[in-house]
N, C-alpha and C. Protein backbone atom coordinates (compact mmCIF):
# COMPACT_ATOMS: atom_id res chain seq x y z
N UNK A 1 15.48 -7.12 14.51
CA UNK A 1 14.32 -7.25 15.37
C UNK A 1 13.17 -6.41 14.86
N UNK A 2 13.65 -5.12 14.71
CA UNK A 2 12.71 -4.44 13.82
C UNK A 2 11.69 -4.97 12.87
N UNK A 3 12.59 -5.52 11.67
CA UNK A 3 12.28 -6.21 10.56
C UNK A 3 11.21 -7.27 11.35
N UNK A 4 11.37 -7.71 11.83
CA UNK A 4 10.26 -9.07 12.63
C UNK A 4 8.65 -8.56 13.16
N UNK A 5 9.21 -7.68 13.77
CA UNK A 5 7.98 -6.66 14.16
C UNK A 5 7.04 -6.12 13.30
N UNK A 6 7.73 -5.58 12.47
CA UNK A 6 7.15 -5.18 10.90
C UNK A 6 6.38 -6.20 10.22
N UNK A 7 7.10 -7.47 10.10
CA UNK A 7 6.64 -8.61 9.14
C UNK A 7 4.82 -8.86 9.94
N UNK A 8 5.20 -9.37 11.46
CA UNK A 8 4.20 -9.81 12.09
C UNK A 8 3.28 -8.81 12.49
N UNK A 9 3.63 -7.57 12.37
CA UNK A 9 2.20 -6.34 12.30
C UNK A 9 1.37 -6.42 10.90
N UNK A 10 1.98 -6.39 9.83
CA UNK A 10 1.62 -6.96 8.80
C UNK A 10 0.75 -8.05 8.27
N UNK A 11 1.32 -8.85 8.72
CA UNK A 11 0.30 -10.19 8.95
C UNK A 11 -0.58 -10.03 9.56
N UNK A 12 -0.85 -9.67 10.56
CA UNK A 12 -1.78 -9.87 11.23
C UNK A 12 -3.08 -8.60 10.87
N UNK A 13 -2.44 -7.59 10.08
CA UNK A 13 -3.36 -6.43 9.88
C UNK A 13 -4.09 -6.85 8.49
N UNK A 14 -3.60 -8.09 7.76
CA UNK A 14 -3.98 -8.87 6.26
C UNK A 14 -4.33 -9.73 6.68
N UNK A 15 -6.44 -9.52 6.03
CA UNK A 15 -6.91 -10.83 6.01
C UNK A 15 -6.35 -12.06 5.71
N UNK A 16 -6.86 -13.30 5.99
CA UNK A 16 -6.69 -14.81 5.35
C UNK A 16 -7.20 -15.35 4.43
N UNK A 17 -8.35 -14.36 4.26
CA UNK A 17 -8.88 -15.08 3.21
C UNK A 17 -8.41 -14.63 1.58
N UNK A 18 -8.04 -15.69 0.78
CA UNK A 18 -7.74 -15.53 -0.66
C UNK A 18 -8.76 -14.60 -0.65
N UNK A 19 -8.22 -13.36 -1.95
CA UNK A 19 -8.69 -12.98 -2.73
C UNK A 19 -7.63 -12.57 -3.86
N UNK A 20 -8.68 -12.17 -5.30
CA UNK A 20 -8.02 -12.30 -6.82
C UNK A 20 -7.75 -9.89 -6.96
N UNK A 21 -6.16 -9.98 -6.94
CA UNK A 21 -6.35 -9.00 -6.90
C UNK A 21 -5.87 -8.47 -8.81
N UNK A 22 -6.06 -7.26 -8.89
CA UNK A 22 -5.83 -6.86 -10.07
C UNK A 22 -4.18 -6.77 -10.44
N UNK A 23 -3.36 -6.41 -9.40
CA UNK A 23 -1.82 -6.24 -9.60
C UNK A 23 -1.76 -6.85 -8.05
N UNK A 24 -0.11 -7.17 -8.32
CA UNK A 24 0.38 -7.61 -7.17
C UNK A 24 2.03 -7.36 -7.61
N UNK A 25 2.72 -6.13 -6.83
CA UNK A 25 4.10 -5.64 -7.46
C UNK A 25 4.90 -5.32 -6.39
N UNK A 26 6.32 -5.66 -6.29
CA UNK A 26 6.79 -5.81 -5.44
C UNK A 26 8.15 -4.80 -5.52
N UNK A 27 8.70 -4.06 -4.78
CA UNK A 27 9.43 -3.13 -4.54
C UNK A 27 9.27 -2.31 -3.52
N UNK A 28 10.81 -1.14 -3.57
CA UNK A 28 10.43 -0.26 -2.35
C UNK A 28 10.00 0.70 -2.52
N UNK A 29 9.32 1.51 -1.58
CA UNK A 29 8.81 2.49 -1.19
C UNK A 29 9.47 3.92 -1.92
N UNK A 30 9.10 4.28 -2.84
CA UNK A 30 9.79 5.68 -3.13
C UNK A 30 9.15 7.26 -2.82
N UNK A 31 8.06 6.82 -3.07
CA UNK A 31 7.63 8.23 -2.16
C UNK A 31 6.17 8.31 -1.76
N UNK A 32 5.88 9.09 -0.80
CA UNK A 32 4.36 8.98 -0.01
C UNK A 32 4.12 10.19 -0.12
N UNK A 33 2.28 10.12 -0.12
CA UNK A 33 2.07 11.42 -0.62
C UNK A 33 0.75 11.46 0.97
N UNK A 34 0.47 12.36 1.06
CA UNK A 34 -0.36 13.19 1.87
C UNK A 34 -1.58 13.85 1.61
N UNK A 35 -2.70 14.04 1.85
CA UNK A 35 -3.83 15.05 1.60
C UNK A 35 -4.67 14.92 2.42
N UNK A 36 -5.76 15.96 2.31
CA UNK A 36 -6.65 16.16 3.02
C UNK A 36 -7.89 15.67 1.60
N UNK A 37 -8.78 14.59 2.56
CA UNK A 37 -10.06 14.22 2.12
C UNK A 37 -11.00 15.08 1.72
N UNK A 38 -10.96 16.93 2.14
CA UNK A 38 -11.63 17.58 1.74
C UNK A 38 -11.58 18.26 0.42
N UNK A 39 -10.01 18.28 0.34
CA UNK A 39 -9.50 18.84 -1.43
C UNK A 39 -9.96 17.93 -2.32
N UNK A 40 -10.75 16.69 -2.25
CA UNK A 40 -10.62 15.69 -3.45
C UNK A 40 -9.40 14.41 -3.12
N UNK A 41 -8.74 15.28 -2.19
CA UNK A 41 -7.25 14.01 -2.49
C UNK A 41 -7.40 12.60 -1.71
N UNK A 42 -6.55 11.64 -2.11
CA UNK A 42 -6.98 10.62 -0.60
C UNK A 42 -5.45 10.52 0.10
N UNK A 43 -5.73 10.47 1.70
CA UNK A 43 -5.24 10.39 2.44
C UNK A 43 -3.41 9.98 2.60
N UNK A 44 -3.94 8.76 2.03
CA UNK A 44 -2.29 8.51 1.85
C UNK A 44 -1.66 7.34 0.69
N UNK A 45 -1.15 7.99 -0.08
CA UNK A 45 -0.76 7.58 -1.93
C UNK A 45 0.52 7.02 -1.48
N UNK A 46 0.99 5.76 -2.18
CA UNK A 46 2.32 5.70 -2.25
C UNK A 46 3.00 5.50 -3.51
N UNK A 47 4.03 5.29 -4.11
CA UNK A 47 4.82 5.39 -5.46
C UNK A 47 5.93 4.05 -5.17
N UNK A 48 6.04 3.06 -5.67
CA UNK A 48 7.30 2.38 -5.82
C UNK A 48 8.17 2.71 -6.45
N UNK A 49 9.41 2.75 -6.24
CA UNK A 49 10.99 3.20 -7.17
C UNK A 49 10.50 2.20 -8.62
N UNK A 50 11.18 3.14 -9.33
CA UNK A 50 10.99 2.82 -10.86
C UNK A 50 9.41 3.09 -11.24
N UNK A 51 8.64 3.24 -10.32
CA UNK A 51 7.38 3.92 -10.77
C UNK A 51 6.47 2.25 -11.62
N UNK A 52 6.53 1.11 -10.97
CA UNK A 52 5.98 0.38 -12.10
C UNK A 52 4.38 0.22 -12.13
N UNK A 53 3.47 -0.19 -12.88
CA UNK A 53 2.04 -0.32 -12.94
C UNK A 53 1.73 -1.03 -11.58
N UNK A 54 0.40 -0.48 -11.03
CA UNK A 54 0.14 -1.42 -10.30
C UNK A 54 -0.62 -1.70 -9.61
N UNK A 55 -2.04 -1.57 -11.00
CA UNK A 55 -3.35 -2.68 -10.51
C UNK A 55 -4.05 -3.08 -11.84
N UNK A 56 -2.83 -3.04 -13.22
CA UNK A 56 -3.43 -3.52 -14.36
C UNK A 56 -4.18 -2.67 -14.92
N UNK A 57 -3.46 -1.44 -14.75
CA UNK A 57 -3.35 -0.20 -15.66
C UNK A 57 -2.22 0.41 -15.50
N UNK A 58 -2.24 1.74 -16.03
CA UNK A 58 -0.83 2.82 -16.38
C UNK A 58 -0.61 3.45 -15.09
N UNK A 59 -1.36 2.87 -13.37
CA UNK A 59 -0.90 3.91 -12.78
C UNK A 59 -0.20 3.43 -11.83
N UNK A 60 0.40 4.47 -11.38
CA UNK A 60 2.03 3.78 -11.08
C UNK A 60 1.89 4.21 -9.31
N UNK A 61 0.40 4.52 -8.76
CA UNK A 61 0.53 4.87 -7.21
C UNK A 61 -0.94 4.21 -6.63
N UNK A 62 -0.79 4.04 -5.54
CA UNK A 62 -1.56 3.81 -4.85
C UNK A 62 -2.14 4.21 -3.56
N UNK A 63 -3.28 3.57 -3.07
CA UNK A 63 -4.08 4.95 -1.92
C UNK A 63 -4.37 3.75 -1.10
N UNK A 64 -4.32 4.13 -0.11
CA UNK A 64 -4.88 3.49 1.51
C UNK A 64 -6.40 3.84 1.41
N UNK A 65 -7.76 3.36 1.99
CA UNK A 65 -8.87 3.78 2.16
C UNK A 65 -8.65 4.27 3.18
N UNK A 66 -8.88 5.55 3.50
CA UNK A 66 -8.57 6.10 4.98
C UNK A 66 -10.31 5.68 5.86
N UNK A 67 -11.29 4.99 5.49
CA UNK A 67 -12.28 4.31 6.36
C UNK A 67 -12.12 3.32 6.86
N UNK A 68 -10.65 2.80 6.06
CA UNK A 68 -10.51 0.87 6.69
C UNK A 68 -10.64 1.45 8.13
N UNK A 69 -11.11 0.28 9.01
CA UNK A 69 -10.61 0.29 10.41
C UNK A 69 -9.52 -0.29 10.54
N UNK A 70 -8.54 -0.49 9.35
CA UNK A 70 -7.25 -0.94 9.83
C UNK A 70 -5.58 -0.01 9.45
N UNK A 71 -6.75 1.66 8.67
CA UNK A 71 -5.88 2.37 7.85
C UNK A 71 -4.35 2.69 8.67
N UNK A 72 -4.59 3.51 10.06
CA UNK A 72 -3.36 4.17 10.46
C UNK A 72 -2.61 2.71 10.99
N UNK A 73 -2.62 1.52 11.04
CA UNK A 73 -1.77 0.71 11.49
C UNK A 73 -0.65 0.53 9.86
N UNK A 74 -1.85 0.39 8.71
CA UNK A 74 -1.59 0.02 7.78
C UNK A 74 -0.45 1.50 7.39
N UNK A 75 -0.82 2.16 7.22
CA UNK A 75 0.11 3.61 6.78
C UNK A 75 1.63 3.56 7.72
N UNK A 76 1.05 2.97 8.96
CA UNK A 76 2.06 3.73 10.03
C UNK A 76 3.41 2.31 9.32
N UNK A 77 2.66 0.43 8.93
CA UNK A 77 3.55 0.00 8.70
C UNK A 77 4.73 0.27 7.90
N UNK A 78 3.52 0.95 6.42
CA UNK A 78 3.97 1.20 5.09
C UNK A 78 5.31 2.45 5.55
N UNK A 79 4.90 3.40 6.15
CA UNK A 79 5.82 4.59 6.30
C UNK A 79 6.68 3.90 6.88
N UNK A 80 7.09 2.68 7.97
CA UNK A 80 8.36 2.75 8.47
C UNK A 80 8.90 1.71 7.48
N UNK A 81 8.13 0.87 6.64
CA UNK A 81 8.76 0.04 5.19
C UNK A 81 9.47 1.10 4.77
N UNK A 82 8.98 2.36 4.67
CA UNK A 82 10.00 3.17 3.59
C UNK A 82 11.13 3.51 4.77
N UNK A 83 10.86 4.00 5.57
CA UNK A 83 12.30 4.42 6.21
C UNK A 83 13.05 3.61 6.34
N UNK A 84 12.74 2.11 6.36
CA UNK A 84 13.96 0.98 6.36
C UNK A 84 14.40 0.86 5.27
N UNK A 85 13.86 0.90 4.37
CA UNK A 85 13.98 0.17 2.81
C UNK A 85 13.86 -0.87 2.56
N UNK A 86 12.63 -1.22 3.23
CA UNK A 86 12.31 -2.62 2.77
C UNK A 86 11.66 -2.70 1.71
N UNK A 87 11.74 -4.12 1.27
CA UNK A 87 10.85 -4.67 -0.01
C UNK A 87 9.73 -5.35 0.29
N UNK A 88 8.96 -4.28 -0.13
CA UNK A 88 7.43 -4.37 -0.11
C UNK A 88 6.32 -5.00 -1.22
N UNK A 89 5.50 -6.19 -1.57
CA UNK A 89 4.93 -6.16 -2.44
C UNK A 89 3.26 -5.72 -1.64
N UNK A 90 2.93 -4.53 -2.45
CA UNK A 90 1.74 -4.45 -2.62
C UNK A 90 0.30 -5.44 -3.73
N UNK A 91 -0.64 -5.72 -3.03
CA UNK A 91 -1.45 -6.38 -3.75
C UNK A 91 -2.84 -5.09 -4.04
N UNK A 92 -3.08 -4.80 -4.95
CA UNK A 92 -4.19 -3.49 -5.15
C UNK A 92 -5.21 -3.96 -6.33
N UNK A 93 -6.56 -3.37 -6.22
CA UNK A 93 -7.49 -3.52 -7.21
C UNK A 93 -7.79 -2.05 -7.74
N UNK A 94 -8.07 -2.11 -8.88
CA UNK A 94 -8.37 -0.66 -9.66
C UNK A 94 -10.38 -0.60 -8.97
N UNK A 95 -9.83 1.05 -8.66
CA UNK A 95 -11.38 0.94 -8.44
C UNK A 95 -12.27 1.65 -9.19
N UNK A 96 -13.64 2.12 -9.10
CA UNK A 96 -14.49 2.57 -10.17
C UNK A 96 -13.77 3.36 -10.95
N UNK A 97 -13.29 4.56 -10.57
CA UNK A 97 -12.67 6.07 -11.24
C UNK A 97 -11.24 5.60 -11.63
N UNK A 98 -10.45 4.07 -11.58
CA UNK A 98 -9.78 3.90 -12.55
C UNK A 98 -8.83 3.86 -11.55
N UNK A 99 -8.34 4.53 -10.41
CA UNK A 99 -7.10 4.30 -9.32
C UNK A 99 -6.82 3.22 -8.72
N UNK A 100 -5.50 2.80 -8.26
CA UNK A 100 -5.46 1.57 -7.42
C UNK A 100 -5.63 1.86 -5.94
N UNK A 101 -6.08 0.90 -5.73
CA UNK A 101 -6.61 0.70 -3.96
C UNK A 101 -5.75 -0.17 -3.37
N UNK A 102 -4.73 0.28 -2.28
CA UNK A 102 -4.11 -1.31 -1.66
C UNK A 102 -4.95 -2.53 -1.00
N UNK A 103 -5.13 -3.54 -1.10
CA UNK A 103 -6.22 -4.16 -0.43
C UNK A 103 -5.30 -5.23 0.39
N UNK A 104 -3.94 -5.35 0.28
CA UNK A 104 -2.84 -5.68 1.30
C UNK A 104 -1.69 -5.82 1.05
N UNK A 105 -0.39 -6.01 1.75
CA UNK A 105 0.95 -5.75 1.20
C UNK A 105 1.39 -6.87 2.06
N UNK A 106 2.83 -7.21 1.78
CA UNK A 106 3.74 -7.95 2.63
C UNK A 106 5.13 -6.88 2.82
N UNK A 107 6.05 -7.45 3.75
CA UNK A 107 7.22 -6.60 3.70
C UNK A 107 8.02 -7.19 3.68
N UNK A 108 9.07 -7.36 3.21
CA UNK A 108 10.46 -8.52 3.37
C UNK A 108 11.53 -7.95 3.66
């Protein structure tokens, strides 16, 4: 039931409209990272197991925009993806300074 809840918060927090993203990689959740916006850091990074590329470069993590108006639904999904162990594909674009940006995920 869980799993259902998850899927359809998901959906509904990801636009409809196509867009062309830079990576699109699918796995679980291996580790989340934390910071404060004032050190430089962003908000909330995640890592897939096995660490693979993933926005069509060498980097192997990705960041939530903590301005979306849709960030803490989006984080709160991603964090309980990891406590289940679900399989997650993230879709992300590299942005100016070269990092990936999630711009939406699914969960299975």
């Amino acid at each position: 039931m869980k799993n259902h809840f998850i899927i359809l918060v998901a959906l509904l927090s990801i636009s409809v409209t196509a867009f062309a993203y830079d990576g699109q990689v699918s796995g679980q959740i291996d580790l989340i990272e934390g910071s404060t916006t004032a050190n430089g850091g962003f908000p909330f990074v995640i890592t897939l197991k096995n660490a693979p590329a993933l926005c069509g470069n060498t980097n192997t993590s990705a960041y939530l925009l903590s301005t979306d108006s849709n960030f803490r639904v989006n984080a709160s999904i991603l964090l309980t993806a990891k406590s289940l162990g679900s399989t997650v594909t993230l879709s992300s674009n590299q942005d100016g300074s070269g990092y990936c940006q999630i711009m939406g995920f699914s969960i299975q």
